[in-house]
N, C-alpha and C. Protein backbone atom coordinates (compact mmCIF):
# COMPACT_ATOMS: atom_id res chain seq x y z
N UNK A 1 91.16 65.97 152.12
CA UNK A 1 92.32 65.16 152.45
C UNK A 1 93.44 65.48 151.48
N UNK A 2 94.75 65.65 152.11
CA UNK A 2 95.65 65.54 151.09
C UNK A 2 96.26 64.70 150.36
N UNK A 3 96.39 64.74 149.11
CA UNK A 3 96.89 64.08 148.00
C UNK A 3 98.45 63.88 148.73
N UNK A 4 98.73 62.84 148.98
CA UNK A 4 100.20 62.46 149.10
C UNK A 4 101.21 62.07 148.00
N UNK A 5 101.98 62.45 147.34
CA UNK A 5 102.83 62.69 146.34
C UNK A 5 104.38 62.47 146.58
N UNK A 6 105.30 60.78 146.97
CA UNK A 6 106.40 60.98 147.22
C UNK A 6 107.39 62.01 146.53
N UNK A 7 106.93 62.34 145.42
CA UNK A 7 108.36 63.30 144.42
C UNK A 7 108.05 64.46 144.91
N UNK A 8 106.80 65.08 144.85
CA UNK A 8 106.61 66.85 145.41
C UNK A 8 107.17 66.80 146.96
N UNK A 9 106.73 65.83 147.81
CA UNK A 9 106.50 66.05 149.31
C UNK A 9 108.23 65.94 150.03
N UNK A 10 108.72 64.92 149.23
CA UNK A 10 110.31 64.36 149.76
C UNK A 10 111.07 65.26 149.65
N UNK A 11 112.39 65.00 150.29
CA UNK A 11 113.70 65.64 149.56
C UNK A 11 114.49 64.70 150.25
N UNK A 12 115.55 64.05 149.73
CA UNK A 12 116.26 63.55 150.25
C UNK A 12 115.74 62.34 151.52
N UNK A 13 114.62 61.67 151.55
CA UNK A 13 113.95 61.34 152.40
C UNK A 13 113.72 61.82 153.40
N UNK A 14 113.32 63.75 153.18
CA UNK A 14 113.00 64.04 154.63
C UNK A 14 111.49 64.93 153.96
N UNK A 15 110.72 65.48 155.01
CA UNK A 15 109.78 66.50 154.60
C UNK A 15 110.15 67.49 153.89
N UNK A 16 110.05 67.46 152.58
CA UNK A 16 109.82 68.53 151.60
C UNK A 16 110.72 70.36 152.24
N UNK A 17 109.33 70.50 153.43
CA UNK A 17 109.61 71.75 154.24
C UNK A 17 110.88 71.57 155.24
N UNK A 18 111.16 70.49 155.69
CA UNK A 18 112.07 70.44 156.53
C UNK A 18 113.48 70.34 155.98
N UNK A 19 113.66 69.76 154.47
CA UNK A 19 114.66 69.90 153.58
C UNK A 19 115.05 71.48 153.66
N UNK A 20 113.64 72.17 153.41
CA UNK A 20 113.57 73.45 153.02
C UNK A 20 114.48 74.51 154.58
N UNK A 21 113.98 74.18 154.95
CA UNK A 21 114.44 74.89 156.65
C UNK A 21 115.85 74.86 156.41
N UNK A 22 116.07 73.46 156.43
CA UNK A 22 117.46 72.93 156.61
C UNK A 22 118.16 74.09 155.49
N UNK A 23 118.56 74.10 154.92
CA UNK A 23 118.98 74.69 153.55
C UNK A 23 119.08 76.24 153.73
N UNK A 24 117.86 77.01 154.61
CA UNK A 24 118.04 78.21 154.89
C UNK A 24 118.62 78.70 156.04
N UNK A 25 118.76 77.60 156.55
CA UNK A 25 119.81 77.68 158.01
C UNK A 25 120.79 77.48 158.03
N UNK A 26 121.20 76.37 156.26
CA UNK A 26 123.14 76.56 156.48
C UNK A 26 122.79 77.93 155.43
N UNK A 27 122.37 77.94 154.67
CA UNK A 27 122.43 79.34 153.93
C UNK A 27 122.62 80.72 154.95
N UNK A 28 121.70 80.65 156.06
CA UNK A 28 121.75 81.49 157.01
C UNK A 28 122.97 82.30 158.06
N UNK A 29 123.34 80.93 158.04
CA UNK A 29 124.36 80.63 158.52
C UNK A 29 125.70 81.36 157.96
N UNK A 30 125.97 80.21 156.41
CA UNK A 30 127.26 80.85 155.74
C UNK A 30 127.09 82.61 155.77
N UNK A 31 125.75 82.86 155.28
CA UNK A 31 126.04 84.36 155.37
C UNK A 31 125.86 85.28 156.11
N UNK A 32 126.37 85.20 157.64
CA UNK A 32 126.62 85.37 158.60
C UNK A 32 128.02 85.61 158.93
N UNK A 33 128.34 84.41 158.20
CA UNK A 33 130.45 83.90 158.49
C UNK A 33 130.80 84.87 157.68
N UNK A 34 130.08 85.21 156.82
CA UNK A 34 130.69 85.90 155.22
C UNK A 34 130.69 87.63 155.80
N UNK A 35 129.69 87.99 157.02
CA UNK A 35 130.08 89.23 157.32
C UNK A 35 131.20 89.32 158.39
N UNK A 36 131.91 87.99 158.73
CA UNK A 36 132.83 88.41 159.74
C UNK A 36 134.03 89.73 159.21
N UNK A 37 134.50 89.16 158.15
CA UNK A 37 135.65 89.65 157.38
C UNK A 37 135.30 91.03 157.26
N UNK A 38 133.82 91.03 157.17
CA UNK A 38 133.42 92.92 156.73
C UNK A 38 134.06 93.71 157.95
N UNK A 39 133.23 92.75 158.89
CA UNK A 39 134.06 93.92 160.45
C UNK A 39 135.55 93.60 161.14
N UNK A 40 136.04 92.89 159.97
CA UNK A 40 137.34 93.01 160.75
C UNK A 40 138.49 94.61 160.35
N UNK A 41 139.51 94.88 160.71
CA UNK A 41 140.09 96.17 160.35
C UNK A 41 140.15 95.66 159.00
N UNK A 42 140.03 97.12 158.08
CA UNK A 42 140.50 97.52 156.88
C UNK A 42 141.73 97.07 156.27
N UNK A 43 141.91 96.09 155.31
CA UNK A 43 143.43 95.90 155.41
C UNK A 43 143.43 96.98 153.93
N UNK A 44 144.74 97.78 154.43
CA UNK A 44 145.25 99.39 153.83
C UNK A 44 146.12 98.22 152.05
N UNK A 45 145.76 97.35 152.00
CA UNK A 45 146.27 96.60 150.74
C UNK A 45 145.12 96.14 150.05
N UNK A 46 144.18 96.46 150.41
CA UNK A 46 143.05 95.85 149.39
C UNK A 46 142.44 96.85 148.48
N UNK A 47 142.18 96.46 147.33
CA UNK A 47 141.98 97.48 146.20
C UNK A 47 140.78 97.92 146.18
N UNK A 48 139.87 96.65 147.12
CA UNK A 48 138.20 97.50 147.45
C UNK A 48 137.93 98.30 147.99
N UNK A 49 136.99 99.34 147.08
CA UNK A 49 136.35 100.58 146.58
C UNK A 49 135.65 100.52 148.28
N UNK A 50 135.26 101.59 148.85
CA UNK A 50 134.48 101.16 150.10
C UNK A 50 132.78 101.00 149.71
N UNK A 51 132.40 101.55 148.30
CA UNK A 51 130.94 101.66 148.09
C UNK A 51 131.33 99.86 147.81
N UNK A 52 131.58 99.28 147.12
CA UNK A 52 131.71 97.86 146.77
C UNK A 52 131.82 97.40 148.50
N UNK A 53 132.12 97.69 149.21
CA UNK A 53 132.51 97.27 150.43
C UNK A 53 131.51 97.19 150.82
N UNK A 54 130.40 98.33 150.89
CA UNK A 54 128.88 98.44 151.57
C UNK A 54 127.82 97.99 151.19
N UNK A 55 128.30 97.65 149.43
CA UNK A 55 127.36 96.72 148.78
C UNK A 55 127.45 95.61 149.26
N UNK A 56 128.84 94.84 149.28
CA UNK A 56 128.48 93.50 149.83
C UNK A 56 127.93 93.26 151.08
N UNK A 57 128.52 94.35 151.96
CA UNK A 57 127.35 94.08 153.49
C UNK A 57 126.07 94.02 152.98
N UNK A 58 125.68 94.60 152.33
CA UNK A 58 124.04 94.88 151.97
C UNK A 58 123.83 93.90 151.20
N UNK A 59 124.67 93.18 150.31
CA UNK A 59 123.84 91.90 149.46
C UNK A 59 123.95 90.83 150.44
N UNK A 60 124.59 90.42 151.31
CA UNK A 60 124.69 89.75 152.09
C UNK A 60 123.48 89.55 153.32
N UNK A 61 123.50 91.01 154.28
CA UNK A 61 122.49 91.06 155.02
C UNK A 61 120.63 90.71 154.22
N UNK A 62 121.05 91.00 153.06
CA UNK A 62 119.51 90.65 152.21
C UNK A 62 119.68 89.54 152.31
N UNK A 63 120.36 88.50 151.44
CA UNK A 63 120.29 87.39 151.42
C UNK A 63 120.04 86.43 152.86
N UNK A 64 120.76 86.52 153.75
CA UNK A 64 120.98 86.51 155.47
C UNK A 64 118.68 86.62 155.85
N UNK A 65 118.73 87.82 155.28
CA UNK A 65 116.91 87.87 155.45
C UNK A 65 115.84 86.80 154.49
N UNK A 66 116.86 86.79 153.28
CA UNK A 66 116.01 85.53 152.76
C UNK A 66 115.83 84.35 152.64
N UNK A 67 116.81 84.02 153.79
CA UNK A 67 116.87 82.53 154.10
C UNK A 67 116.00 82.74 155.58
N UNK A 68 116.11 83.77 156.40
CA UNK A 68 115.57 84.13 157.81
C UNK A 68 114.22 83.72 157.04
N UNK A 69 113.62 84.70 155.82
CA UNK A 69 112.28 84.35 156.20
C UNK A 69 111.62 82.72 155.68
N UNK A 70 112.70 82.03 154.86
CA UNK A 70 112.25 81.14 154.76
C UNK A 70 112.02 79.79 155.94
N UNK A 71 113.20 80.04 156.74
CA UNK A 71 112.86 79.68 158.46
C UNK A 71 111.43 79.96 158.67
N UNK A 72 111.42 81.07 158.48
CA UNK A 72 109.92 81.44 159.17
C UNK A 72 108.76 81.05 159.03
N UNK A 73 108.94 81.25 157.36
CA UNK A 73 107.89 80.30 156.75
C UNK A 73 107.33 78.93 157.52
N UNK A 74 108.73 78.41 157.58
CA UNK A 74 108.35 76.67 158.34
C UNK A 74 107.66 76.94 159.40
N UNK A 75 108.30 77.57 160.31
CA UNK A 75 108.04 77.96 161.67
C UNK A 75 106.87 78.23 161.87
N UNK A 76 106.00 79.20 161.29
CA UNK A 76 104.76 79.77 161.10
C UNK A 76 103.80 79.26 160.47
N UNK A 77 104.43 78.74 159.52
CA UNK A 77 103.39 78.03 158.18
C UNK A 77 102.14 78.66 157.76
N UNK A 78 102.76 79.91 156.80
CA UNK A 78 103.00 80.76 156.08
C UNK A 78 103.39 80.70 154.54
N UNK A 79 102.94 80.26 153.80
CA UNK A 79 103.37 79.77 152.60
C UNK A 79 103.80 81.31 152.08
N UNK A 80 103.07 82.38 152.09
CA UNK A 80 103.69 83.88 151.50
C UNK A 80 105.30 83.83 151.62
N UNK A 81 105.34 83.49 152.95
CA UNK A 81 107.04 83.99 153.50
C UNK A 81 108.38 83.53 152.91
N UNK A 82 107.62 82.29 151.65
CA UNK A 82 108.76 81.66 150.61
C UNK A 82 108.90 82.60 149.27
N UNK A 83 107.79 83.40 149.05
CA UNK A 83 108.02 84.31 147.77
C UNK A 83 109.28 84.82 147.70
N UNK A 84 109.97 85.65 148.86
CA UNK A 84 110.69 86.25 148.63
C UNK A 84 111.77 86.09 147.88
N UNK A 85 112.24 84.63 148.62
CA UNK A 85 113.13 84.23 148.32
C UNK A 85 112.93 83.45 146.66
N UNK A 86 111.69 82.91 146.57
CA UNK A 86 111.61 82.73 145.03
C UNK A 86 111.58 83.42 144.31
N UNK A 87 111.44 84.80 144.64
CA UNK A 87 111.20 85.71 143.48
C UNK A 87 112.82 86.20 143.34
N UNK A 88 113.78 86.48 144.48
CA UNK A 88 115.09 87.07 144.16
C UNK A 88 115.80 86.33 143.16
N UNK A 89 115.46 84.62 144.04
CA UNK A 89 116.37 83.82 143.03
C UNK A 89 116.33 83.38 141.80
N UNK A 90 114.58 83.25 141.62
CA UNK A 90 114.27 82.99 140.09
C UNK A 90 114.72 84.15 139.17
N UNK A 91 115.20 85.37 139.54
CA UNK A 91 115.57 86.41 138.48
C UNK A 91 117.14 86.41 138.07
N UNK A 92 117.66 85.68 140.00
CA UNK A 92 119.05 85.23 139.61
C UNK A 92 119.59 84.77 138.76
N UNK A 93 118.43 83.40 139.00
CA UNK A 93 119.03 81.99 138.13
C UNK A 93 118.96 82.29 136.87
N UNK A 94 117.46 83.74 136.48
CA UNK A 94 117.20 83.64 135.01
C UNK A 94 118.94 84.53 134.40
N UNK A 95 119.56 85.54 135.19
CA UNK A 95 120.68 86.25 134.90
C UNK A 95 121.65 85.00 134.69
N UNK A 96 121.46 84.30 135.21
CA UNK A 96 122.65 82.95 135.51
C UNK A 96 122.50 82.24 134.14
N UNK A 97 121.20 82.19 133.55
CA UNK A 97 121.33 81.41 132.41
C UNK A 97 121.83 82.35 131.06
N UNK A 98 121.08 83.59 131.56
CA UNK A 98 121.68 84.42 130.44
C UNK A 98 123.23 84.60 130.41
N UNK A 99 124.01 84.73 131.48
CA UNK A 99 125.67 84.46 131.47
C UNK A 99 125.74 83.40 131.00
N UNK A 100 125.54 82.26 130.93
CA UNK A 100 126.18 80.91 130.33
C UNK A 100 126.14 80.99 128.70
N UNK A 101 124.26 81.64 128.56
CA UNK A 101 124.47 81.73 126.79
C UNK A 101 125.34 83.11 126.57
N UNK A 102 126.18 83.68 127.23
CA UNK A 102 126.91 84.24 127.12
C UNK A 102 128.09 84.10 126.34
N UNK A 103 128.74 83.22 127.96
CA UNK A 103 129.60 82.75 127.66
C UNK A 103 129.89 81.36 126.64
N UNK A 104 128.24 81.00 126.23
CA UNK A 104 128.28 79.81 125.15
C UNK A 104 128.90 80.76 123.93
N UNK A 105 128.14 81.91 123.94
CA UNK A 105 128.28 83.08 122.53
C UNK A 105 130.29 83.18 122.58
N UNK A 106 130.71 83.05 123.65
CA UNK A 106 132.20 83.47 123.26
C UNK A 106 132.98 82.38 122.88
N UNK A 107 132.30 81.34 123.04
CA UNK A 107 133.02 80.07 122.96
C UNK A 107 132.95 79.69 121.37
N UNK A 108 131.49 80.21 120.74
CA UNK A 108 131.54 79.88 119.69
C UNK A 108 132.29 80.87 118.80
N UNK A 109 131.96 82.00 119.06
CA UNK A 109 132.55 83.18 118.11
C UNK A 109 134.17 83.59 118.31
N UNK A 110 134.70 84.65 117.52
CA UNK A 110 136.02 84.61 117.79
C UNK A 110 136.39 85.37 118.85
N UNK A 111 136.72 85.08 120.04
CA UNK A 111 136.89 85.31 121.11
C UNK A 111 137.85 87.19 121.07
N UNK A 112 138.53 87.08 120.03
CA UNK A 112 139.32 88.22 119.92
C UNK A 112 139.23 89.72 119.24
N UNK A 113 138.06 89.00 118.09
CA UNK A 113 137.15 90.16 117.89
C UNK A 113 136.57 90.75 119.03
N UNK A 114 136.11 90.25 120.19
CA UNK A 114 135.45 91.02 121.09
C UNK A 114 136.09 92.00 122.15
N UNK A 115 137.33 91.95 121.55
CA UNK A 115 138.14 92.67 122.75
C UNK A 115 137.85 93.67 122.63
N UNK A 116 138.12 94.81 123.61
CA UNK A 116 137.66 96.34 122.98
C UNK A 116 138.75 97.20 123.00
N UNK A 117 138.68 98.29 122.23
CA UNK A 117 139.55 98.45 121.20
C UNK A 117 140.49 99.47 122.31
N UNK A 118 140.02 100.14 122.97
CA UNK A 118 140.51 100.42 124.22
C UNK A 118 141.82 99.97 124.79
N UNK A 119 140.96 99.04 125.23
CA UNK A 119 142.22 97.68 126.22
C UNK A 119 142.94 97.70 125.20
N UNK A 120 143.15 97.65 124.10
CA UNK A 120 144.37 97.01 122.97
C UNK A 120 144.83 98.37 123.05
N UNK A 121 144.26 99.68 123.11
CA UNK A 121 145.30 100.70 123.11
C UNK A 121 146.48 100.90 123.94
N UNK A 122 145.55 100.68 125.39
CA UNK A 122 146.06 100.97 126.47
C UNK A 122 147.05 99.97 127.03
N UNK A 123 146.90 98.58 126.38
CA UNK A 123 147.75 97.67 126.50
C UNK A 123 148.75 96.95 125.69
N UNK A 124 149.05 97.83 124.36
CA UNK A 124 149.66 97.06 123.39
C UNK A 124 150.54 96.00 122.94
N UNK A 125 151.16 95.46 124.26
CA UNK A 125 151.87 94.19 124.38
C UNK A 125 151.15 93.22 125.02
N UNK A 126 150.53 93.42 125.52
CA UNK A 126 149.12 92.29 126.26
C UNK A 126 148.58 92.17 125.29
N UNK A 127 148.03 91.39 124.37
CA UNK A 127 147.29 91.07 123.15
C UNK A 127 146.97 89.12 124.21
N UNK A 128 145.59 89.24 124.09
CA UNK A 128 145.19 87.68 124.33
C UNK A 128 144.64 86.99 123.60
N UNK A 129 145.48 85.73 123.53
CA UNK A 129 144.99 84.76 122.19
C UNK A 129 144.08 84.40 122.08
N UNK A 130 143.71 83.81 121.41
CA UNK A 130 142.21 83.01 121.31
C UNK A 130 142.36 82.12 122.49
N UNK A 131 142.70 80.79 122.27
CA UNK A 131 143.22 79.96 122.81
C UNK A 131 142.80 80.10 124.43
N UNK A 132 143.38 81.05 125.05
CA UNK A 132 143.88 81.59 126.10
C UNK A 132 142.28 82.25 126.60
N UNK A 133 141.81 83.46 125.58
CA UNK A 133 140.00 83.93 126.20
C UNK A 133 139.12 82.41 126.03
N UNK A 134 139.11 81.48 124.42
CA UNK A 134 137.90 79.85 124.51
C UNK A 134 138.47 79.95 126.42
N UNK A 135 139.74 79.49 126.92
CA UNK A 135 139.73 78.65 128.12
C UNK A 135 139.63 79.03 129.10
N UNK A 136 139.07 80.45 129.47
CA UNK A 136 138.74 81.04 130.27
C UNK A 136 137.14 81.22 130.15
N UNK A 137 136.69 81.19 128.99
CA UNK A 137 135.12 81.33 128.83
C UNK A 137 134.75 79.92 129.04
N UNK A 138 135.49 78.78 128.81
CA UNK A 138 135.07 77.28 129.08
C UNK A 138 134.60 77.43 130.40
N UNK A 139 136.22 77.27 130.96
CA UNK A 139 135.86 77.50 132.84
C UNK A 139 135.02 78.10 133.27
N UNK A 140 134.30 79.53 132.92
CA UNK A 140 133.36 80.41 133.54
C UNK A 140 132.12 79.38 133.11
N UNK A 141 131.89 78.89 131.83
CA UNK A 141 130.78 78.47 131.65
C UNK A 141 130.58 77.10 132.55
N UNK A 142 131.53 76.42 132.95
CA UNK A 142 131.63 75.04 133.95
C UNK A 142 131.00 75.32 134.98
N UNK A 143 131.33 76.71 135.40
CA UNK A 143 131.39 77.01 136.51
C UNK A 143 129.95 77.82 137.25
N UNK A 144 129.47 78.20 136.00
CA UNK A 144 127.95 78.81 136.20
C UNK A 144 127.20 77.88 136.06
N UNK A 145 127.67 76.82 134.96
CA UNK A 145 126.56 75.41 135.39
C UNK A 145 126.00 74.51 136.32
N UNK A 146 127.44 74.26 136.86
CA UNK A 146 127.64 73.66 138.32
C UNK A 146 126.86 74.82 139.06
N UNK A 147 126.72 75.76 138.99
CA UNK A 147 125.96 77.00 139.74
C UNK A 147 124.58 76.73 139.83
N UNK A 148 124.04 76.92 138.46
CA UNK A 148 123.06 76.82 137.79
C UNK A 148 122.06 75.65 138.40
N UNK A 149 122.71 74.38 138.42
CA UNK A 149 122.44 73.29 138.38
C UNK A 149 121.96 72.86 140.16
N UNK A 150 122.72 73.23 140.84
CA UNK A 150 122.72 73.46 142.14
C UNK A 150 121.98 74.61 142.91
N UNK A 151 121.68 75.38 142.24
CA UNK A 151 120.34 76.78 142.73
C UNK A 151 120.09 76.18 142.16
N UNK A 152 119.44 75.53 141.02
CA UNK A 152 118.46 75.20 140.58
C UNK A 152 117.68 73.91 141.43
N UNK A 153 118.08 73.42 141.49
CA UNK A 153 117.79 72.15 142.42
C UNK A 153 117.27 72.54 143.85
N UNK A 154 118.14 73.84 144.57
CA UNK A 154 117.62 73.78 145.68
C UNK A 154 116.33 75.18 145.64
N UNK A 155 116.51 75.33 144.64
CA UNK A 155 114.91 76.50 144.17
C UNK A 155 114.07 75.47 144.28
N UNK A 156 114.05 74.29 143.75
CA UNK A 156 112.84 73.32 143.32
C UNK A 156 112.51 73.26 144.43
N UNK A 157 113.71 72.78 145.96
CA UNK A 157 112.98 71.96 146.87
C UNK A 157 112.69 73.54 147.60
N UNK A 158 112.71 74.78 147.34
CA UNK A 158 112.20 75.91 148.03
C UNK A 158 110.80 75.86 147.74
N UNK A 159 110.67 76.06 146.12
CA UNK A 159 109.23 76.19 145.56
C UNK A 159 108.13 74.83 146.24
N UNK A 160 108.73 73.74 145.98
CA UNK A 160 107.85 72.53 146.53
C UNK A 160 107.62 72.95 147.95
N UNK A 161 108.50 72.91 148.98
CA UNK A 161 108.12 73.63 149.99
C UNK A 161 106.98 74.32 150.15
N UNK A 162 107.08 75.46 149.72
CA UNK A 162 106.07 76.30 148.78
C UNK A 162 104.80 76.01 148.97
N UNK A 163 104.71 75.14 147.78
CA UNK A 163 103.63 74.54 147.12
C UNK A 163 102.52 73.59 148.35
N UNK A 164 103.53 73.07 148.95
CA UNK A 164 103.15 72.17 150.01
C UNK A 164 102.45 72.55 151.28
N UNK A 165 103.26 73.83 151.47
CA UNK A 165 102.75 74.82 151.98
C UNK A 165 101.11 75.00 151.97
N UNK A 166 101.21 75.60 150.59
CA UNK A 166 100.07 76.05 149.97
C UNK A 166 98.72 75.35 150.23
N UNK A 167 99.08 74.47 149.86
CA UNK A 167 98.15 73.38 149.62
C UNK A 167 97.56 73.08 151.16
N UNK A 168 98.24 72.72 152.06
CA UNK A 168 98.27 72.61 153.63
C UNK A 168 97.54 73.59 153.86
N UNK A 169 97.75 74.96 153.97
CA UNK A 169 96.92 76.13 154.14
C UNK A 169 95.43 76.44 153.57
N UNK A 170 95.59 75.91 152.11
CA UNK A 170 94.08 75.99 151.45
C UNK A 170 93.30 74.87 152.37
N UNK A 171 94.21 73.90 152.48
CA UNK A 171 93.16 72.30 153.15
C UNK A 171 92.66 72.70 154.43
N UNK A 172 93.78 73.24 155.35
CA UNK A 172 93.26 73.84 156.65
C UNK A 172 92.01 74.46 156.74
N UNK A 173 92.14 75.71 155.87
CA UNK A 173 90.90 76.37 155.97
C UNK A 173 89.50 76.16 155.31
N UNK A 174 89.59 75.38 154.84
CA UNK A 174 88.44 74.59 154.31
C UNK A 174 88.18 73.46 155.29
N UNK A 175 88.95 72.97 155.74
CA UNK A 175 88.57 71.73 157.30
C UNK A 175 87.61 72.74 157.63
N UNK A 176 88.83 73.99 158.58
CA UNK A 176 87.93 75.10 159.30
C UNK A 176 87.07 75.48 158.92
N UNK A 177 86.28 75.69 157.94
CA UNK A 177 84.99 76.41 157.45
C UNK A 177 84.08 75.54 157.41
N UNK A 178 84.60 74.48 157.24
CA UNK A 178 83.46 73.03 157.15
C UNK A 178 83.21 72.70 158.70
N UNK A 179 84.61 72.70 159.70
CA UNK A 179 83.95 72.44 161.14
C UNK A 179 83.03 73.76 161.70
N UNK A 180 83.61 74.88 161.18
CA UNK A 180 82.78 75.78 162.35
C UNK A 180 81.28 76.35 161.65
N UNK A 181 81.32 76.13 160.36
CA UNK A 181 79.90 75.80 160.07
C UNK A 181 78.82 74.96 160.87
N UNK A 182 79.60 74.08 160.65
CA UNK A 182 78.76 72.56 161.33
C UNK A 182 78.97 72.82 162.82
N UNK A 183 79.79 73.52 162.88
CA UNK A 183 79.75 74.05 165.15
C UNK A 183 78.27 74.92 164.86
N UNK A 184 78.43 75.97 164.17
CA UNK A 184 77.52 77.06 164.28
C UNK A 184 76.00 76.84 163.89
N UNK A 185 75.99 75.44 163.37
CA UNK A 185 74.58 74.85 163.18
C UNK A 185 74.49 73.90 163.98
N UNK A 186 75.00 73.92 164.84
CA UNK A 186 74.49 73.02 166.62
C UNK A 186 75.16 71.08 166.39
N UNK A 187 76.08 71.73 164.98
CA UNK A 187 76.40 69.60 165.40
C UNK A 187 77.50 70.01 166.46
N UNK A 188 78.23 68.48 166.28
CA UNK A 188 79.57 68.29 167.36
C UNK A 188 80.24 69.46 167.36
């Protein structure tokens, strides 16, 4: 029998997995909308590179697949078919935290030592103040948190999904081995 658990099983007062669906279908969705712009004409004013152009079709259509298979997952009930997507994003989120202590590192240190020595050649009247890089490294760091904080949250209700999954699948097949035992030795 399964252990019923309101905090693992919920989300928002709905099924755990059905939170989960939900989530990969507007995910699915947005990045879908996000390839319209790819196929529209070339506008002859944009400074994007066309390999940057083919990357984003391609990070897109991946992502587009890793919300597909988490649909599927539900659909099938399939607990494997959530890895994918846990494994892309948990390496994300881990890059995501490493940018913030990043940008924690610029906030504390002197923002102007880090310029490179380059840019100051090539730009010698552009010199940027301190002032001016702290409040741009603030904002980036606001802004990966709020990131952070929000994949993070909806990783949890992926993984629980997951988990729930899991668990459902191990229980199943242990029902099954226990009924068709007991079929194959002449009970009910």
């Amino acid at each position: 029998m399964l252990f019923y658990d309101h905090h693992t099983r919920t989300c928002c007062f709905f099924n755990v997995q059905k939170c989960a669906f939900t989530f990969a279908l507007i995910g699915f969705v947005l990045n879908l909308v996000a390839l319209v712009p790819i196929f529209l004409p070339y506008s002859p004013t944009s400074q994007e590179k066309p390999s940057i152009y083919i990357g984003k079709c391609l990070h897109i259509l991946f992502s587009a697949m890793l919300f597909l298979s988490i649909m599927l997952a539900y659909k099938l009930r399939k607990a494997w078919l959530y890895t994918p997507y846990l494994i892309y994003t948990g390496i994300s989120l881990a890059l995501a935290i490493l940018g913030c202590l990043t940008y924690l590192y610029f906030l504390i240190t002197d923002p102007q030592s880090l310029l490179d020595d380059n840019w100051r050649k090539a730009h010698p009247g552009k010199e940027t103040d301190d002032s001016e890089a702290r409040a741009i490294a603030s904002a980036w760091l606001a802004l990966m948190l709020v990131y952070l904080l929000f994949s993070g949250w909806i990783y949890s209700v992926i993984y629980r999904a997951y988990a729930t999954q899991k668990e459902e699948e191990e229980q199943g097949i242990k029902a099954d081995e226990i009924h068709g035992h007991r079929n194959y030795a002449g009970g009910v």
